[in-house]
N, C-alpha and C. Protein backbone atom coordinates (compact mmCIF):
# COMPACT_ATOMS: atom_id res chain seq x y z
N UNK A 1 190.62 -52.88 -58.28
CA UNK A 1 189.85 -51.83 -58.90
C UNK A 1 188.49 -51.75 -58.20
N UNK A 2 188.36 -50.58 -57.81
CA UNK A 2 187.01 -50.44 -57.15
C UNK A 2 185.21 -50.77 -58.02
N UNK A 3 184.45 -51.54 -57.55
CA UNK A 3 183.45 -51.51 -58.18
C UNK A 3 182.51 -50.77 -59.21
N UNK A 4 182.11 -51.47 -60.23
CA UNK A 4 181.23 -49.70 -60.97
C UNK A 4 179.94 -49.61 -60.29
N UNK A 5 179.37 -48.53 -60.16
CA UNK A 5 178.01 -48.16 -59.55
C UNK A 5 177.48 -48.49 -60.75
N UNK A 6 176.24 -48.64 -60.25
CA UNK A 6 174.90 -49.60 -61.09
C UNK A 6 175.15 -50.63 -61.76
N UNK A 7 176.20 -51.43 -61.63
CA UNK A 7 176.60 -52.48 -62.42
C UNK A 7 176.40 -54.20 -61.47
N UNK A 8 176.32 -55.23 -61.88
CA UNK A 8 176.28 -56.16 -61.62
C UNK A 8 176.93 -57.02 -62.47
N UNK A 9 177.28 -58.51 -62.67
CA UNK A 9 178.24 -58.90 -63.41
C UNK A 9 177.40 -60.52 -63.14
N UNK A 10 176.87 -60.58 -64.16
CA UNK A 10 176.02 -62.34 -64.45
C UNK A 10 176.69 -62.91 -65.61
N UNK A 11 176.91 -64.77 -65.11
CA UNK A 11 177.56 -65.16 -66.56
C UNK A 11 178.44 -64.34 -67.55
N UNK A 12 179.48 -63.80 -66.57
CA UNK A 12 180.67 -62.56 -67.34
C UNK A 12 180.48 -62.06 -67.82
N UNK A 13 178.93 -61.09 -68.09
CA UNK A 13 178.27 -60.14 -68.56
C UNK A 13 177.70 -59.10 -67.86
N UNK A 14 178.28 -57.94 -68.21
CA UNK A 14 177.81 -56.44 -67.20
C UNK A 14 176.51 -56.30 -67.64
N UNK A 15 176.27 -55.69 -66.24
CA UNK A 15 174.25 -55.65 -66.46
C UNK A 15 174.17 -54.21 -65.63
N UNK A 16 173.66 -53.44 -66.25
CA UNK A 16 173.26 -52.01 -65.84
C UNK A 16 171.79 -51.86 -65.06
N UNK A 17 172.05 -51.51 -64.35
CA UNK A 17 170.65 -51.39 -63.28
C UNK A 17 170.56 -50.06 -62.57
N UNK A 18 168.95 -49.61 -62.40
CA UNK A 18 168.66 -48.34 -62.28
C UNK A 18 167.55 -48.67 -61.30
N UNK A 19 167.33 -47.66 -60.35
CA UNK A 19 166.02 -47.78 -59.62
C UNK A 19 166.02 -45.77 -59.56
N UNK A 20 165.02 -44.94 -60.24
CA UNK A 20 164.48 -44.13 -60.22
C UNK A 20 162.90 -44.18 -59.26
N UNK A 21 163.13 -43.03 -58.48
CA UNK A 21 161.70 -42.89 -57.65
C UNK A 21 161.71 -41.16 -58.46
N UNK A 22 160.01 -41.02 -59.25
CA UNK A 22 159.42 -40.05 -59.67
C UNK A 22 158.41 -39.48 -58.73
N UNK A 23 158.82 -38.22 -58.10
CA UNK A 23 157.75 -37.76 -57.59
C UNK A 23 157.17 -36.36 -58.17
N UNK A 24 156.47 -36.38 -59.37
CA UNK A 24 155.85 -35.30 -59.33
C UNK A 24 154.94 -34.57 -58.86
N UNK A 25 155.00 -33.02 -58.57
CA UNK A 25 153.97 -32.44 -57.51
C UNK A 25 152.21 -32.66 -57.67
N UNK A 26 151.95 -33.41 -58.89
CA UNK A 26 150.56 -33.29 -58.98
C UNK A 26 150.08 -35.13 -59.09
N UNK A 27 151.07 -35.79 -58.87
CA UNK A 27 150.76 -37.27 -59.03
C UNK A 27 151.88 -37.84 -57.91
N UNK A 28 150.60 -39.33 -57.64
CA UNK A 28 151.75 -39.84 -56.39
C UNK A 28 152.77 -40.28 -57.04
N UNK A 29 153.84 -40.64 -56.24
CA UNK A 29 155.08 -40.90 -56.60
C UNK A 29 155.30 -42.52 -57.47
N UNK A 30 156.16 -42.16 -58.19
CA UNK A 30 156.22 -43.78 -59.40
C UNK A 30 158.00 -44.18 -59.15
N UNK A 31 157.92 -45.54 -58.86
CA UNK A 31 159.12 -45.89 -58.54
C UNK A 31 159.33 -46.71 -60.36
N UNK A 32 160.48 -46.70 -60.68
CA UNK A 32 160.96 -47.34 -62.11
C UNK A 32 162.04 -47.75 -62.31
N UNK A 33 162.14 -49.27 -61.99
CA UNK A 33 162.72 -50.42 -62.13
C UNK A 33 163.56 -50.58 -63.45
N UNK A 34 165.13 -50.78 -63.71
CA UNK A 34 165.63 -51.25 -64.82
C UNK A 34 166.50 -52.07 -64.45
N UNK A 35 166.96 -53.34 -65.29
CA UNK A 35 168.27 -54.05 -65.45
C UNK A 35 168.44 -54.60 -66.66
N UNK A 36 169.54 -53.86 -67.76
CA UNK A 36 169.72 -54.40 -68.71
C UNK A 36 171.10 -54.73 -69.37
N UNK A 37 171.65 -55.39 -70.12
CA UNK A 37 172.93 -55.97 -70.08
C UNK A 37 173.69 -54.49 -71.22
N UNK A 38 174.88 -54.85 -70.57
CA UNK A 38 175.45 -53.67 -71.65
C UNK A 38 176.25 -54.40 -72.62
N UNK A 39 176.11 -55.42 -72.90
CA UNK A 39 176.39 -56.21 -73.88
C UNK A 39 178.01 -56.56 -74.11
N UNK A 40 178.56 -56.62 -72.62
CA UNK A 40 180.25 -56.59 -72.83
C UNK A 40 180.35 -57.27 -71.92
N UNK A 41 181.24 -58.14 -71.79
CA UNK A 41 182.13 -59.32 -71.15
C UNK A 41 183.11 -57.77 -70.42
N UNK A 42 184.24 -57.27 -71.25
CA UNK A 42 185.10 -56.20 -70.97
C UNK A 42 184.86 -55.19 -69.72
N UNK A 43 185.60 -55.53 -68.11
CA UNK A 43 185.25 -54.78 -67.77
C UNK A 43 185.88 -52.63 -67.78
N UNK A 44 186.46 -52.59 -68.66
CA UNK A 44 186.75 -51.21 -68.48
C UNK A 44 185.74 -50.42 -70.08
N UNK A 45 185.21 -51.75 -70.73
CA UNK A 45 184.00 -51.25 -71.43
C UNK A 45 182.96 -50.65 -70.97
N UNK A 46 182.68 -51.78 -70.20
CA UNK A 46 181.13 -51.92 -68.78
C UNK A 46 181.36 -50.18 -68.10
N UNK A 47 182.59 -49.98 -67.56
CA UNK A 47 183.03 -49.04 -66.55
C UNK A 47 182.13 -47.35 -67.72
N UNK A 48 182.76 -47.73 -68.80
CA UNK A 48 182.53 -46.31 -69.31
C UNK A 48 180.77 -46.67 -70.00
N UNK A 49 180.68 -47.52 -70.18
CA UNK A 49 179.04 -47.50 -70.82
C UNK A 49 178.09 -47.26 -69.66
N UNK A 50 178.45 -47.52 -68.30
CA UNK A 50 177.60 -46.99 -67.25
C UNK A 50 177.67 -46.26 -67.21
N UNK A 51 178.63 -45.36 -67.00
CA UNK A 51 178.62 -44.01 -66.49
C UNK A 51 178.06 -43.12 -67.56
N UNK A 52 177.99 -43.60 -68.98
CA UNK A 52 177.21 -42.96 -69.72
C UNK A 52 175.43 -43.16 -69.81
N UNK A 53 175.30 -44.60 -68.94
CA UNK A 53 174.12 -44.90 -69.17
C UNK A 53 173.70 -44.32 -67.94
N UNK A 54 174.37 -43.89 -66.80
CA UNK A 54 173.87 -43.26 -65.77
C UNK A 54 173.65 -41.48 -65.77
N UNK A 55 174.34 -41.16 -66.90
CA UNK A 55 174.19 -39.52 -67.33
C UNK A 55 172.81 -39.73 -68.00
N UNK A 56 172.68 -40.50 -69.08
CA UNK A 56 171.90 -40.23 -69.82
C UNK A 56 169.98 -40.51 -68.83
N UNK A 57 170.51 -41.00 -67.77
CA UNK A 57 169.17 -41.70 -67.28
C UNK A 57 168.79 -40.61 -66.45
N UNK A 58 169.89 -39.58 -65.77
CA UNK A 58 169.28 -38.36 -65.11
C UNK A 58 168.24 -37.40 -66.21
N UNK A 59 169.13 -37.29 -67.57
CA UNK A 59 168.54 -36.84 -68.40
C UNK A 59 166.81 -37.39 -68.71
N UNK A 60 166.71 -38.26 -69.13
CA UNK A 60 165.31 -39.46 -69.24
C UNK A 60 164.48 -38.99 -68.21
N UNK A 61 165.18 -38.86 -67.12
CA UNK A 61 164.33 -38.72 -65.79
C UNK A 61 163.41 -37.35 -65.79
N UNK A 62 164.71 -36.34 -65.96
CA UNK A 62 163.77 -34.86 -66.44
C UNK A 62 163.13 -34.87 -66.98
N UNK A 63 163.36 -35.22 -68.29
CA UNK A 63 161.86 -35.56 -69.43
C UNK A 63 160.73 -36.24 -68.74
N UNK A 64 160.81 -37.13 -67.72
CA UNK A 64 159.68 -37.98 -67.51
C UNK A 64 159.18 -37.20 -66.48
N UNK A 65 159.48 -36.27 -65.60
CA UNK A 65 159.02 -35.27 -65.06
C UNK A 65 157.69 -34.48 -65.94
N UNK A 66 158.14 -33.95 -66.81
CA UNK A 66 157.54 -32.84 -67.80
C UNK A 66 156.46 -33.49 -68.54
N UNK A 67 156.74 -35.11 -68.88
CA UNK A 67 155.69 -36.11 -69.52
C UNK A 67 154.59 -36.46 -68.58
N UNK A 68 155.03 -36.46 -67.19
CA UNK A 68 154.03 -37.20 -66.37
C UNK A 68 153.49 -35.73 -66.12
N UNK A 69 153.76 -34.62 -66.05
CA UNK A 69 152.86 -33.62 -65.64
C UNK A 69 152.04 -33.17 -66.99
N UNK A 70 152.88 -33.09 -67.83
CA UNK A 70 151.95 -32.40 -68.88
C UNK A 70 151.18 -33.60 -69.63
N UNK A 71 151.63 -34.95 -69.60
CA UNK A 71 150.39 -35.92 -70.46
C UNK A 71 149.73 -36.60 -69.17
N UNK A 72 150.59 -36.77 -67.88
CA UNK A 72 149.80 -37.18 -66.93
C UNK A 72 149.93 -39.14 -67.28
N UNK A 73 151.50 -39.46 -67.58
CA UNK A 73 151.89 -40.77 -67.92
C UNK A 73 151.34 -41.31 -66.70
N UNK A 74 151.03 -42.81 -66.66
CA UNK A 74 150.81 -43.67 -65.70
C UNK A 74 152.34 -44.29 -65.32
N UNK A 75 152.50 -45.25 -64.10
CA UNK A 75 153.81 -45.68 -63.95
C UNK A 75 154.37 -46.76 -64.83
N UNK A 76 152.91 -47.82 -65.32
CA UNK A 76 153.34 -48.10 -66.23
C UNK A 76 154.13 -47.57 -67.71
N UNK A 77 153.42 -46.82 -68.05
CA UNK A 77 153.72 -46.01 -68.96
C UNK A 77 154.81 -44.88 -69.19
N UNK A 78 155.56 -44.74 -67.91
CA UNK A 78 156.64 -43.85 -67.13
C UNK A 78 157.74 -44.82 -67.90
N UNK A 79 157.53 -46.28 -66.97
CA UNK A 79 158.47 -47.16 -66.90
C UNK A 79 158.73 -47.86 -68.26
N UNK A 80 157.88 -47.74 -69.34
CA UNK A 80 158.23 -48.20 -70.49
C UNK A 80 158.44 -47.17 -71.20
N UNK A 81 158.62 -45.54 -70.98
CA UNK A 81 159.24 -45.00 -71.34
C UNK A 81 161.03 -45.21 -71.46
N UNK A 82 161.11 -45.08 -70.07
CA UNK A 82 162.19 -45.16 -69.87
C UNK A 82 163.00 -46.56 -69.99
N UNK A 83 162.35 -47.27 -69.74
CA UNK A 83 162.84 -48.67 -70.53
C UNK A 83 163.47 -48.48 -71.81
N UNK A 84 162.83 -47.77 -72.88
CA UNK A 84 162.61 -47.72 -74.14
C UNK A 84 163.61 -46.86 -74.93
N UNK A 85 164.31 -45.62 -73.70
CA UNK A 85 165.31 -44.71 -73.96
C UNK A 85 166.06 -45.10 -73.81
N UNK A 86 166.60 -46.09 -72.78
CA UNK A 86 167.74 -46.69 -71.99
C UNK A 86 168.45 -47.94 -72.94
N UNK A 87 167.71 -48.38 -73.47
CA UNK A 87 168.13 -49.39 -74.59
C UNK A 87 168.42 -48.85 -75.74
N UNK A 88 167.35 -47.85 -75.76
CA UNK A 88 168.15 -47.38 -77.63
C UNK A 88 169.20 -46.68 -76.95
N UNK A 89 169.67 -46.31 -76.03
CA UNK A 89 170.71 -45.32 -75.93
C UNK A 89 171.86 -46.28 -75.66
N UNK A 90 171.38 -48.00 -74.95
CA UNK A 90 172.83 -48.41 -74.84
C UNK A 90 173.23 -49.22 -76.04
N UNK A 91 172.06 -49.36 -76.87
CA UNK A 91 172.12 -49.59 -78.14
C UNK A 91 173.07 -49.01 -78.87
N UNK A 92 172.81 -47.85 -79.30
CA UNK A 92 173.65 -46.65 -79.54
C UNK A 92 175.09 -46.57 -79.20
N UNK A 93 175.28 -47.19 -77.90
CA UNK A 93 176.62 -46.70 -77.30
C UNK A 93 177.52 -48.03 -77.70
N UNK A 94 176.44 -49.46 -77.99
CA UNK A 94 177.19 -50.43 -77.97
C UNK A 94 177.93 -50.60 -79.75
N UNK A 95 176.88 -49.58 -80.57
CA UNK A 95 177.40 -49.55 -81.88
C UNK A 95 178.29 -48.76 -82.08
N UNK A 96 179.04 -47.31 -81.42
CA UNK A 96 179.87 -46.68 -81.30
C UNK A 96 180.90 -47.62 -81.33
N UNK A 97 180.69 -48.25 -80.13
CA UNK A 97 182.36 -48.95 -79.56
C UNK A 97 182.42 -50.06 -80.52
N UNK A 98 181.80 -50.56 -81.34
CA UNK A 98 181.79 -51.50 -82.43
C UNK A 98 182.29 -50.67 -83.81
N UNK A 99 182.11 -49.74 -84.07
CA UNK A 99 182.50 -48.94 -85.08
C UNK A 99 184.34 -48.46 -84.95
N UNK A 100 184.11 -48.37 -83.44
CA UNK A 100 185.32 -47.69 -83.27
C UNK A 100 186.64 -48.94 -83.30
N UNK A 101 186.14 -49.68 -83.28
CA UNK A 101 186.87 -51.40 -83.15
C UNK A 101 186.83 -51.29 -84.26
N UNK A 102 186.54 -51.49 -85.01
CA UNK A 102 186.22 -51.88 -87.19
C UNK A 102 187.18 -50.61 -87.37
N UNK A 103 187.44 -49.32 -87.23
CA UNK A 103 188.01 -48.36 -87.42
C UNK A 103 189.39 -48.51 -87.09
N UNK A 104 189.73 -49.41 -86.15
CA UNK A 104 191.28 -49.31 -85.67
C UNK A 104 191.74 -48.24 -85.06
């Protein structure tokens, strides 16, 4: 089976990783660093929680476009944005597939 993009695999645990470069036209460019676990041993779990965590991060990204121009975010402040979406969202995704397990 071919590899998942953005994924890595530590102590039999999938780890989702992102490197976004922000360049908006009125601020220099902000590079924003992520790696966070998607909380599954399972790899055809891992397979579909990336690819959702990689939709949702293009999304994040637009927004952080529109934030850094119109509030004028710092990179810190970029990057703990998006830190901050990326977890509640795999948060989110990891309670789905837990619900959907309890559901049968």
């Amino acid at each position: 089976m071919p590899a998942i993009e953005n994924v890595t695999r530590r102590s039999a645990v999938y780890w989702w990783r992102r490197r976004l470069r922000l360049a908006p036209a009125s601020a220099k460019p902000i590079t924003v660093v992520m790696m966070v676990s998607l909380l599954t041993k399972d790899q055809p779990v891992a397979r579909r929680r990336a690819v959702a965590m990689t939709g949702q991060s293009e999304t994040v990204r637009m927004s952080l476009y529109e934030k850094i121009e119109r509030d004028g975010l710092t990179a810190d402040q970029a990057s703990a944005v998006f830190q901050e979406e990326m977890i509640r969202y795999r948060n989110m995704l990891a309670y789905q597939h837990q619900s959907i397990q309890q559901d049968g």
